[in-house]
N, C-alpha and C. Protein backbone atom coordinates (compact mmCIF):
# COMPACT_ATOMS: atom_id res chain seq x y z
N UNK A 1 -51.95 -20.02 -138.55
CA UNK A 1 -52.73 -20.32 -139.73
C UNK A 1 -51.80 -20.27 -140.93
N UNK A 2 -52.03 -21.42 -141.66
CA UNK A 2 -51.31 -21.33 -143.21
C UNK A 2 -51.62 -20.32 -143.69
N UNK A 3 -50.84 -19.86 -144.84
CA UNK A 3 -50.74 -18.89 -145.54
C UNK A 3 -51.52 -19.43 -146.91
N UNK A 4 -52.22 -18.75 -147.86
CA UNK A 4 -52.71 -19.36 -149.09
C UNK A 4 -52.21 -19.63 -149.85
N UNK A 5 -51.94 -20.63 -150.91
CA UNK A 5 -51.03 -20.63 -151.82
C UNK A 5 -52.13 -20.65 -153.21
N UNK A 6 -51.63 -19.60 -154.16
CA UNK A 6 -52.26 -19.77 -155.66
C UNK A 6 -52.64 -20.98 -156.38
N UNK A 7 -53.53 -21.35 -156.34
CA UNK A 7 -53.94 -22.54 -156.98
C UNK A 7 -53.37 -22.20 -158.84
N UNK A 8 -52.51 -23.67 -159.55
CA UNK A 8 -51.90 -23.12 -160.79
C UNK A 8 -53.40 -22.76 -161.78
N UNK A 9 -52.86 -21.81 -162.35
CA UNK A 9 -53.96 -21.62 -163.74
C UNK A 9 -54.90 -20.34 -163.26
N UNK A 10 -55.12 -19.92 -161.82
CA UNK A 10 -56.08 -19.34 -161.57
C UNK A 10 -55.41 -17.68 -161.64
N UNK A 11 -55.70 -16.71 -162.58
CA UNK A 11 -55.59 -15.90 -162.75
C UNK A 11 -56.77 -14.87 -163.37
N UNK A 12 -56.57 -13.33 -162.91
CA UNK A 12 -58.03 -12.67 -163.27
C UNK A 12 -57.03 -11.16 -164.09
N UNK A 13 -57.26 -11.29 -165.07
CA UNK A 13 -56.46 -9.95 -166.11
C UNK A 13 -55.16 -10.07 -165.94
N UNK A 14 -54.49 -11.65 -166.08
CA UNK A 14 -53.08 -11.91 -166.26
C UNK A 14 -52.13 -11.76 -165.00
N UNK A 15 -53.10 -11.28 -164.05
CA UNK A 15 -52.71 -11.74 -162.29
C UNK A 15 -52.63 -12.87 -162.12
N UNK A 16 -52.36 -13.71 -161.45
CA UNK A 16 -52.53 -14.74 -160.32
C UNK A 16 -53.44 -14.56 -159.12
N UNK A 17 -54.57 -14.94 -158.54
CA UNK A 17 -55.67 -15.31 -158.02
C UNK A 17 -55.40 -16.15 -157.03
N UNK A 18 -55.02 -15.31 -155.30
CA UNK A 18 -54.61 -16.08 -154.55
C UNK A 18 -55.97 -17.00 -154.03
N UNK A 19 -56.14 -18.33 -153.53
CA UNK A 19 -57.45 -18.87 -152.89
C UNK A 19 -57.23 -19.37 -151.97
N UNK A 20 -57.93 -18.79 -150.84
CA UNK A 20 -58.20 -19.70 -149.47
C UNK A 20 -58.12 -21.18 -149.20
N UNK A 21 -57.68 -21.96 -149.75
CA UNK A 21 -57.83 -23.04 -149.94
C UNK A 21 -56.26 -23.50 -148.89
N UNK A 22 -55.58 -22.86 -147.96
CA UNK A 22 -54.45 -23.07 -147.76
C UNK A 22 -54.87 -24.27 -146.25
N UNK A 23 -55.33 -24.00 -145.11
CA UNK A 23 -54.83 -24.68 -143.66
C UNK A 23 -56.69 -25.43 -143.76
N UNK A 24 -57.57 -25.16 -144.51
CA UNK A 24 -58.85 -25.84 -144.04
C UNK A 24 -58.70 -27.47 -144.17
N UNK A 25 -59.12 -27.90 -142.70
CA UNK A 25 -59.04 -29.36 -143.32
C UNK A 25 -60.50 -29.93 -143.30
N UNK A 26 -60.61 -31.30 -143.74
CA UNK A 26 -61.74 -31.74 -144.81
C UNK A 26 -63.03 -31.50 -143.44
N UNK A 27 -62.65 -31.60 -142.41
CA UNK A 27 -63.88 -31.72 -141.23
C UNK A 27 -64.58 -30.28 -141.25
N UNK A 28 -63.50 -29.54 -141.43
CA UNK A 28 -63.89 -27.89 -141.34
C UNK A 28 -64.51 -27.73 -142.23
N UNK A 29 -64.13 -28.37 -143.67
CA UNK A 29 -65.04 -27.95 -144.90
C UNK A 29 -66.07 -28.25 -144.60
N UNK A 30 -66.41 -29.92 -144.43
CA UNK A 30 -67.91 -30.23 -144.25
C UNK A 30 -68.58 -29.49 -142.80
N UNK A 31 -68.15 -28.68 -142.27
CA UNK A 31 -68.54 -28.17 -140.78
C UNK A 31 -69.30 -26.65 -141.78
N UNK A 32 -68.48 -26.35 -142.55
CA UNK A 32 -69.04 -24.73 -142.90
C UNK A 32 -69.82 -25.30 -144.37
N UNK A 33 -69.69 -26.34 -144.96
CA UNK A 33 -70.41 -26.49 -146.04
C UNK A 33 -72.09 -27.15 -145.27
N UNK A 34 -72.15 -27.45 -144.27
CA UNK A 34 -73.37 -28.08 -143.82
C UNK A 34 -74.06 -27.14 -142.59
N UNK A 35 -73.40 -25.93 -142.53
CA UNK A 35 -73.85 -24.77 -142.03
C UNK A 35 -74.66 -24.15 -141.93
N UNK A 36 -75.40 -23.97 -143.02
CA UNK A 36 -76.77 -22.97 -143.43
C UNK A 36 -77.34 -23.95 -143.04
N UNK A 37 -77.44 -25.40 -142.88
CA UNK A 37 -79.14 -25.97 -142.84
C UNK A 37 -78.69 -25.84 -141.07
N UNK A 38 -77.68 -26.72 -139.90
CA UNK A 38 -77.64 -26.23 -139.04
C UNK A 38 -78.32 -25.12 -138.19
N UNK A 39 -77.47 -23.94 -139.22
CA UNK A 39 -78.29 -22.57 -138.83
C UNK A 39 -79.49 -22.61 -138.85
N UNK A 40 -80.31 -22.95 -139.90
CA UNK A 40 -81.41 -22.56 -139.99
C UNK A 40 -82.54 -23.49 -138.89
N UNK A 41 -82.24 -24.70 -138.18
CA UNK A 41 -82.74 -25.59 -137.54
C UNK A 41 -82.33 -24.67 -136.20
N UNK A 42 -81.15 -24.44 -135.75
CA UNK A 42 -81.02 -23.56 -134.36
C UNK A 42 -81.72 -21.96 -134.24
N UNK A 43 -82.02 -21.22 -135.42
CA UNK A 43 -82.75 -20.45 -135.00
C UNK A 43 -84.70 -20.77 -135.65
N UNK A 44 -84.70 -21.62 -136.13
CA UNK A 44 -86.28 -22.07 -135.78
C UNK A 44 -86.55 -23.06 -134.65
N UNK A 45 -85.67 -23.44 -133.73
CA UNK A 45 -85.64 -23.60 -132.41
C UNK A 45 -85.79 -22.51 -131.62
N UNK A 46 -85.16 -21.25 -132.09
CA UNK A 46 -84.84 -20.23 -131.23
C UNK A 46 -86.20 -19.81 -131.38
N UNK A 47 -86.66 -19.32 -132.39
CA UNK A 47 -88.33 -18.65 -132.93
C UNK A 47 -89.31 -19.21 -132.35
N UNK A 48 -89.08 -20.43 -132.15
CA UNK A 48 -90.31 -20.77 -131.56
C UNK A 48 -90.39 -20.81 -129.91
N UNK A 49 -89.22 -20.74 -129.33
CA UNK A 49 -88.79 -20.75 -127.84
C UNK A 49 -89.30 -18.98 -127.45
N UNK A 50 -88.60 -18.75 -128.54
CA UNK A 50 -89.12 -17.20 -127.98
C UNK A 50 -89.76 -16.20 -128.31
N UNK A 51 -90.78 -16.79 -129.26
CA UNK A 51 -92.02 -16.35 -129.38
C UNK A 51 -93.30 -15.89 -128.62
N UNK A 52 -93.04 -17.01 -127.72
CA UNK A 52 -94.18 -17.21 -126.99
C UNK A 52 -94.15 -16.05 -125.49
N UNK A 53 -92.63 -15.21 -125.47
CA UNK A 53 -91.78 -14.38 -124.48
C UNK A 53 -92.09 -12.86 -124.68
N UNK A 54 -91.53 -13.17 -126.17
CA UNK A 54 -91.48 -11.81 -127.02
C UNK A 54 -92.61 -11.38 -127.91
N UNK A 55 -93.45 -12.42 -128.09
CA UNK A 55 -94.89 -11.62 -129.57
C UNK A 55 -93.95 -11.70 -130.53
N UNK A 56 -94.29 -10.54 -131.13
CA UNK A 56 -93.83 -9.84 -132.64
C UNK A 56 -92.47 -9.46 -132.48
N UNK A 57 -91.93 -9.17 -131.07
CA UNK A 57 -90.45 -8.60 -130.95
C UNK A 57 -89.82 -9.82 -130.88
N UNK A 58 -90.34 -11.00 -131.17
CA UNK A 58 -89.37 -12.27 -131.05
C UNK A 58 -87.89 -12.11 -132.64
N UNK A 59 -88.11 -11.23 -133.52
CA UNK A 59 -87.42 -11.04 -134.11
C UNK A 59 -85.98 -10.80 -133.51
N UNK A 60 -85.84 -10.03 -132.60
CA UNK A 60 -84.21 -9.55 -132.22
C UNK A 60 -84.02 -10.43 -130.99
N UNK A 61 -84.43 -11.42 -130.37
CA UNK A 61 -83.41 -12.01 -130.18
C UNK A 61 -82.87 -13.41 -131.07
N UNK A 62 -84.30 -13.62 -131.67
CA UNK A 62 -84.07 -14.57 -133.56
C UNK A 62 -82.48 -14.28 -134.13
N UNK A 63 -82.43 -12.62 -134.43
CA UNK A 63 -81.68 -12.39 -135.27
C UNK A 63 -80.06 -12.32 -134.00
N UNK A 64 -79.94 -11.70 -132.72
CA UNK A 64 -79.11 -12.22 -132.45
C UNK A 64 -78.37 -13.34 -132.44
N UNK A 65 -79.02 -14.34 -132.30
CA UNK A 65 -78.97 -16.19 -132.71
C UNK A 65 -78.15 -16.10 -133.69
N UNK A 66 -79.23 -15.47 -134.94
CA UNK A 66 -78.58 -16.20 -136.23
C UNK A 66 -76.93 -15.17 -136.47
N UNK A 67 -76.82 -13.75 -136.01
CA UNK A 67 -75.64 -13.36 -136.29
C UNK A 67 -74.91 -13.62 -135.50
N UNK A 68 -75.08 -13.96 -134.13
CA UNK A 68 -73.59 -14.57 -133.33
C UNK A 68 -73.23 -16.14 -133.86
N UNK A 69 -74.21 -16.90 -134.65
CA UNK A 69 -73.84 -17.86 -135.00
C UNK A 69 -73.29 -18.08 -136.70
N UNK A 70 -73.99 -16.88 -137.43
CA UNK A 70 -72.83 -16.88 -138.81
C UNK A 70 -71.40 -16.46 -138.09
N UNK A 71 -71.49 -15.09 -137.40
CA UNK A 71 -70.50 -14.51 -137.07
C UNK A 71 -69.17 -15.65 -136.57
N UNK A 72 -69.83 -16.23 -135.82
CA UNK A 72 -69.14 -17.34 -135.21
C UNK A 72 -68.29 -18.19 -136.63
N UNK A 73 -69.00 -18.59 -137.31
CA UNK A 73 -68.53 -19.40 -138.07
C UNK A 73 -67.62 -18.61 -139.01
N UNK A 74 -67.69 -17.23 -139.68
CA UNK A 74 -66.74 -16.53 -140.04
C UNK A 74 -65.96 -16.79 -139.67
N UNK A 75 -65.47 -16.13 -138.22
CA UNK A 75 -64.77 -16.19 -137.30
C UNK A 75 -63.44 -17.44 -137.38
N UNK A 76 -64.39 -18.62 -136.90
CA UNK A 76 -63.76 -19.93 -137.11
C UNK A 76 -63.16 -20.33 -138.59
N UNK A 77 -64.22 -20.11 -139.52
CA UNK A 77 -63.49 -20.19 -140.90
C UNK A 77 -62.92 -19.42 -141.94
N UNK A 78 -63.20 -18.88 -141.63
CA UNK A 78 -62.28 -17.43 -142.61
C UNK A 78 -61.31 -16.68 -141.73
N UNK A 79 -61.09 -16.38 -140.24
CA UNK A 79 -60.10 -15.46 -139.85
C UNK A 79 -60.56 -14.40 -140.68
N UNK A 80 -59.19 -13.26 -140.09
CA UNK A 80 -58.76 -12.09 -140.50
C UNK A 80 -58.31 -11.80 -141.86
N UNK A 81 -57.80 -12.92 -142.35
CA UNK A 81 -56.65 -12.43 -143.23
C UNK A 81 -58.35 -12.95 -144.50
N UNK A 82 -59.14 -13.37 -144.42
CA UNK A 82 -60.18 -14.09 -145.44
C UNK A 82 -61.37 -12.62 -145.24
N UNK A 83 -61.54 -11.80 -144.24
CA UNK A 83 -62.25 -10.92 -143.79
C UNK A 83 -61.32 -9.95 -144.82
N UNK A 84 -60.14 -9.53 -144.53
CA UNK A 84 -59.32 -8.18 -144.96
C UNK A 84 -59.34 -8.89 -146.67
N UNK A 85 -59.82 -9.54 -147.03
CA UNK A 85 -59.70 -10.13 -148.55
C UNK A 85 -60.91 -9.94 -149.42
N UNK A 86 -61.74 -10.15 -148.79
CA UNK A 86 -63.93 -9.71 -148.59
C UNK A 86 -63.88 -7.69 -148.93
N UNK A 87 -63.18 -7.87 -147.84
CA UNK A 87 -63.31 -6.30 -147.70
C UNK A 87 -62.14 -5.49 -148.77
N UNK A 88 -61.73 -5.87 -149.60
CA UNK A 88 -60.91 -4.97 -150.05
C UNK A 88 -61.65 -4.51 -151.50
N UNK A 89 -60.68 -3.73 -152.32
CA UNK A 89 -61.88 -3.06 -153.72
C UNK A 89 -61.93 -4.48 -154.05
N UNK A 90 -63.13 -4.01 -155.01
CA UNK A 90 -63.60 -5.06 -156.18
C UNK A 90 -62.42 -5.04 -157.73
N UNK A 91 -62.73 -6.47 -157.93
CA UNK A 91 -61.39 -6.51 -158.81
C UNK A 91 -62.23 -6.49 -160.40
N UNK A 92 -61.71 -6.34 -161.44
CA UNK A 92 -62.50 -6.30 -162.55
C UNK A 92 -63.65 -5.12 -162.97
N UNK A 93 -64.50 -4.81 -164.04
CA UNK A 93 -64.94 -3.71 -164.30
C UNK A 93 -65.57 -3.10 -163.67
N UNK A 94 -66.38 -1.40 -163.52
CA UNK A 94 -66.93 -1.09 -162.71
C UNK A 94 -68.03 -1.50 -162.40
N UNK A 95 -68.70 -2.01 -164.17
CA UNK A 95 -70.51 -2.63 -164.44
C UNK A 95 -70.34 -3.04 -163.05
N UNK A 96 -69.72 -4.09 -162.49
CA UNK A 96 -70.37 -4.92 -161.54
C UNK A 96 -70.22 -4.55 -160.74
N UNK A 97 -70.06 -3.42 -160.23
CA UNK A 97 -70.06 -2.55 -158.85
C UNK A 97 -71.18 -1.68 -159.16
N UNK A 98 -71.78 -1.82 -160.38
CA UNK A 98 -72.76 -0.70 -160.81
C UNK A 98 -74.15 -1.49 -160.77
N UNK A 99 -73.91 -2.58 -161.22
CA UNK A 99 -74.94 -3.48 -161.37
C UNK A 99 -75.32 -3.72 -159.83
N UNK A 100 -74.95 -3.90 -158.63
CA UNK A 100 -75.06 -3.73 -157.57
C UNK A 100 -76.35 -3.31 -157.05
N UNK A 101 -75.68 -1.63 -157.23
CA UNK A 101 -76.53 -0.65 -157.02
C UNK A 101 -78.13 -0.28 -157.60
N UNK A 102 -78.54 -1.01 -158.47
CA UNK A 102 -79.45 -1.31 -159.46
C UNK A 102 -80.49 -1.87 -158.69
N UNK A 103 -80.01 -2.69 -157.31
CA UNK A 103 -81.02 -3.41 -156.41
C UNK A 103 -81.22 -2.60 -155.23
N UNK A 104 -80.89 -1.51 -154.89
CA UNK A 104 -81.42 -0.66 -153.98
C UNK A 104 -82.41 -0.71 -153.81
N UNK A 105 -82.47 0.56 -154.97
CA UNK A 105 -84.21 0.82 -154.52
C UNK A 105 -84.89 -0.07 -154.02
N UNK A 106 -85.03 -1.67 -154.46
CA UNK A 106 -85.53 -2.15 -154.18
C UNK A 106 -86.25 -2.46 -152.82
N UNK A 107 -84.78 -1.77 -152.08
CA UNK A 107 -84.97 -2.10 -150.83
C UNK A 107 -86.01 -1.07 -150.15
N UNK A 108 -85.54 0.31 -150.73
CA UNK A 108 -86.81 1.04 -149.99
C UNK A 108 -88.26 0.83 -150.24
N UNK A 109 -88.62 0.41 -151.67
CA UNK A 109 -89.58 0.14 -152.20
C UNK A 109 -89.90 -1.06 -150.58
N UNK A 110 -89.64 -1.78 -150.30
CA UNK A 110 -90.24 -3.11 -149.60
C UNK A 110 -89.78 -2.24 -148.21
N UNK A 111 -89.49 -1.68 -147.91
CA UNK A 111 -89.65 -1.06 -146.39
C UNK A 111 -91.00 -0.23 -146.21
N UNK A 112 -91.39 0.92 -147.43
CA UNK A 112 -92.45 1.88 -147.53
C UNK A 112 -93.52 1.30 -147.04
N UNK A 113 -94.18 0.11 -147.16
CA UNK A 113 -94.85 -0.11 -146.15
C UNK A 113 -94.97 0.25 -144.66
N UNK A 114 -93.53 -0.61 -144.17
CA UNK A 114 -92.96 -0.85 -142.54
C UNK A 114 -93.13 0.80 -141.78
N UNK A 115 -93.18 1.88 -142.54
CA UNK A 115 -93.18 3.02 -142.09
C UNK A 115 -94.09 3.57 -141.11
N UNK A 116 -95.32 2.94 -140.95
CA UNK A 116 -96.72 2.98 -140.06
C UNK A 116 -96.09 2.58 -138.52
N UNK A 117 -95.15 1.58 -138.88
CA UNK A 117 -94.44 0.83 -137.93
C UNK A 117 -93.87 1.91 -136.63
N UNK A 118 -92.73 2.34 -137.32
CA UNK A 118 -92.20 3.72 -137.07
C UNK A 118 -92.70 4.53 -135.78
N UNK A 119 -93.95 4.53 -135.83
CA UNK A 119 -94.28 5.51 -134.86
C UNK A 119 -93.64 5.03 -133.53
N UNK A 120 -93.57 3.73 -133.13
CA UNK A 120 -93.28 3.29 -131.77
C UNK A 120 -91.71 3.77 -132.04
N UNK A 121 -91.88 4.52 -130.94
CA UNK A 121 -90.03 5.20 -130.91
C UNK A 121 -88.96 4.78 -130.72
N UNK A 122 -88.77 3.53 -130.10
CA UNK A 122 -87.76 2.70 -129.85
C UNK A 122 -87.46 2.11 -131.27
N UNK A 123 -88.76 1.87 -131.77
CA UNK A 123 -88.22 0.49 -132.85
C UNK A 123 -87.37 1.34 -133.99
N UNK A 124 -86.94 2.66 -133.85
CA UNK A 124 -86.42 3.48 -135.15
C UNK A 124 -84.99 2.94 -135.20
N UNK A 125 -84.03 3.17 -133.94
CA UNK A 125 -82.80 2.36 -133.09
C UNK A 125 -82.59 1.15 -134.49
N UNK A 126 -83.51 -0.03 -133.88
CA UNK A 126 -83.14 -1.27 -134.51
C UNK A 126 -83.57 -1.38 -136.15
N UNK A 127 -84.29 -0.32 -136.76
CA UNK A 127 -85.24 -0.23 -138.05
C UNK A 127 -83.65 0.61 -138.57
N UNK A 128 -82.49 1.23 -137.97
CA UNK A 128 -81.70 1.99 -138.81
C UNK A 128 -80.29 0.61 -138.50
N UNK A 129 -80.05 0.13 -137.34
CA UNK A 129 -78.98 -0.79 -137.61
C UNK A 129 -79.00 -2.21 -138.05
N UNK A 130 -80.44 -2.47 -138.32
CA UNK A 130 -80.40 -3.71 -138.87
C UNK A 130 -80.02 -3.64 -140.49
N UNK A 131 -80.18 -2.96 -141.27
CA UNK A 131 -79.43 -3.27 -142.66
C UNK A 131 -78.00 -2.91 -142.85
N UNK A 132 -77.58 -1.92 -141.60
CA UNK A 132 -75.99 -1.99 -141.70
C UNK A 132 -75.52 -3.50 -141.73
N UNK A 133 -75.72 -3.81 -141.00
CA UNK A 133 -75.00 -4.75 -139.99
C UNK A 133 -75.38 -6.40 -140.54
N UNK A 134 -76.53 -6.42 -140.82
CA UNK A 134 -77.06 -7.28 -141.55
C UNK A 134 -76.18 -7.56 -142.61
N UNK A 135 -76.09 -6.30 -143.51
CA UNK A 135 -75.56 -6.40 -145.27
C UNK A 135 -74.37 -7.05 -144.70
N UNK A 136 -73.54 -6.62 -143.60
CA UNK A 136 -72.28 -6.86 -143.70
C UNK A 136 -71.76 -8.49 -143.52
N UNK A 137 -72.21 -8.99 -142.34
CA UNK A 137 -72.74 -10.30 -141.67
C UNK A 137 -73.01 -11.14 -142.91
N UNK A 138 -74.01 -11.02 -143.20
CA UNK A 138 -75.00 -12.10 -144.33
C UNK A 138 -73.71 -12.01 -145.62
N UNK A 139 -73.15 -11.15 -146.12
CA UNK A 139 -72.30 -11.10 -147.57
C UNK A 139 -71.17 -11.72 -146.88
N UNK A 140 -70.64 -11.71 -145.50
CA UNK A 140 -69.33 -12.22 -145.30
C UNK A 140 -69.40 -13.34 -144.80
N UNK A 141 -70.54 -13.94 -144.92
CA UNK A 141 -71.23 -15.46 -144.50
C UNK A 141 -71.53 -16.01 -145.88
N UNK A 142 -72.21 -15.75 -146.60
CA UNK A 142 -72.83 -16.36 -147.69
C UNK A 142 -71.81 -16.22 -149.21
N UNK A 143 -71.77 -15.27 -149.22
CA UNK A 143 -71.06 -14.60 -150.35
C UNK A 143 -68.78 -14.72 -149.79
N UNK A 144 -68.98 -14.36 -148.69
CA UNK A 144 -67.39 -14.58 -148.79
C UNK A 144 -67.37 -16.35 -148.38
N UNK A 145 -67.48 -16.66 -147.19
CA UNK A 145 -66.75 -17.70 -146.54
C UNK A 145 -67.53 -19.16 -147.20
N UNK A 146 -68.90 -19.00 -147.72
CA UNK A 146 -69.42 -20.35 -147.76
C UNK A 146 -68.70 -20.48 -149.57
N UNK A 147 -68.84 -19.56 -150.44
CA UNK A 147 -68.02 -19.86 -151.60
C UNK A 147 -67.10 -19.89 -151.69
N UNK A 148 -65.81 -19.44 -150.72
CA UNK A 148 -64.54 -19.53 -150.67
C UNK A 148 -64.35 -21.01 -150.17
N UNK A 149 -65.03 -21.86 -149.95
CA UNK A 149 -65.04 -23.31 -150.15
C UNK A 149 -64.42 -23.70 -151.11
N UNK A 150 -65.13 -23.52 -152.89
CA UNK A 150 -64.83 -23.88 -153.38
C UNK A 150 -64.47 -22.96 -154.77
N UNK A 151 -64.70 -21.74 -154.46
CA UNK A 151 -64.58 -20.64 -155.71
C UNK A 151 -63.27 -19.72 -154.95
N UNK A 152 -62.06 -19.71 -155.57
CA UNK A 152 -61.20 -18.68 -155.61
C UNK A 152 -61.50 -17.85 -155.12
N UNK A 153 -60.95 -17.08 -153.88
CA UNK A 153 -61.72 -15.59 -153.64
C UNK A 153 -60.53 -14.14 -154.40
């Protein structure tokens, strides 16, 4: 795999701003830029195949679908070296590592319902690793690899 080269002009606090933009060629772009609708047609294929198997638990093998198939496409378009780039600190002030955090709650707020849920003992398992794993997946799909298209990472 090519190495990235700095696109001129692109700098963040008088750095230089390396961008992914180095070995993708134009098929790959349009392969990960036409991705999300893809996705979303192979697992409402999947939902409805295995609905009719699973009931209400048709969710996890839904969501297997859809993360071996972002995952996949990570994988294929970003590598390692676009993953170890996602994952490193945040560059620029703290606000926006603060501002972040501001949408939490939110999240428990919209679970407090799901809690009735709970009682069935198994479902606690998949009710604690689905937002790990999720957050991680979905931000290094959406947020790293589909804007590193065309936004500097």
């Amino acid at each position: 795999m090519a190495t990235a080269q700095p696109i001129s002009g692109d700098q963040l606090d008088g750095k230089p701003v390396s961008s992914f933009r180095g070995d993708w060629s134009r098929t790959r772009r349009w392969v990960i830029l036409l991705s999300p609708i893809v996705i979303l047609i192979i697992c409402q294929v999947t939902a409805r195949l295995v609905v009719s198997l699973f009931g209400n638990s048709a969710i996890y093998p839904w969501l297997l679908v859809y993360w071996f198939a972002i995952g996949g496409l990570i994988a294929w378009g970003g590598g390692r070296e676009a993953i170890r780039r996602w994952a490193r600190s945040p560059r620029g002030t703290w606000g926006w590592s603060a501002l972040a955090l501001v949408f939490v709650p939110l999240a428990f707020y919209t679970a407090l319902p799901a809690w009735r849920f709970l009682a069935i003992g198994w479902l606690w398992l998949p009710w604690l690793i689905f937002p790990l794993f999720n957050a991680l997946i979905e931000e290094g799909y959406w947020r790293g690899l589909l804007l590193n298209l065309y936004i500097p990472g």
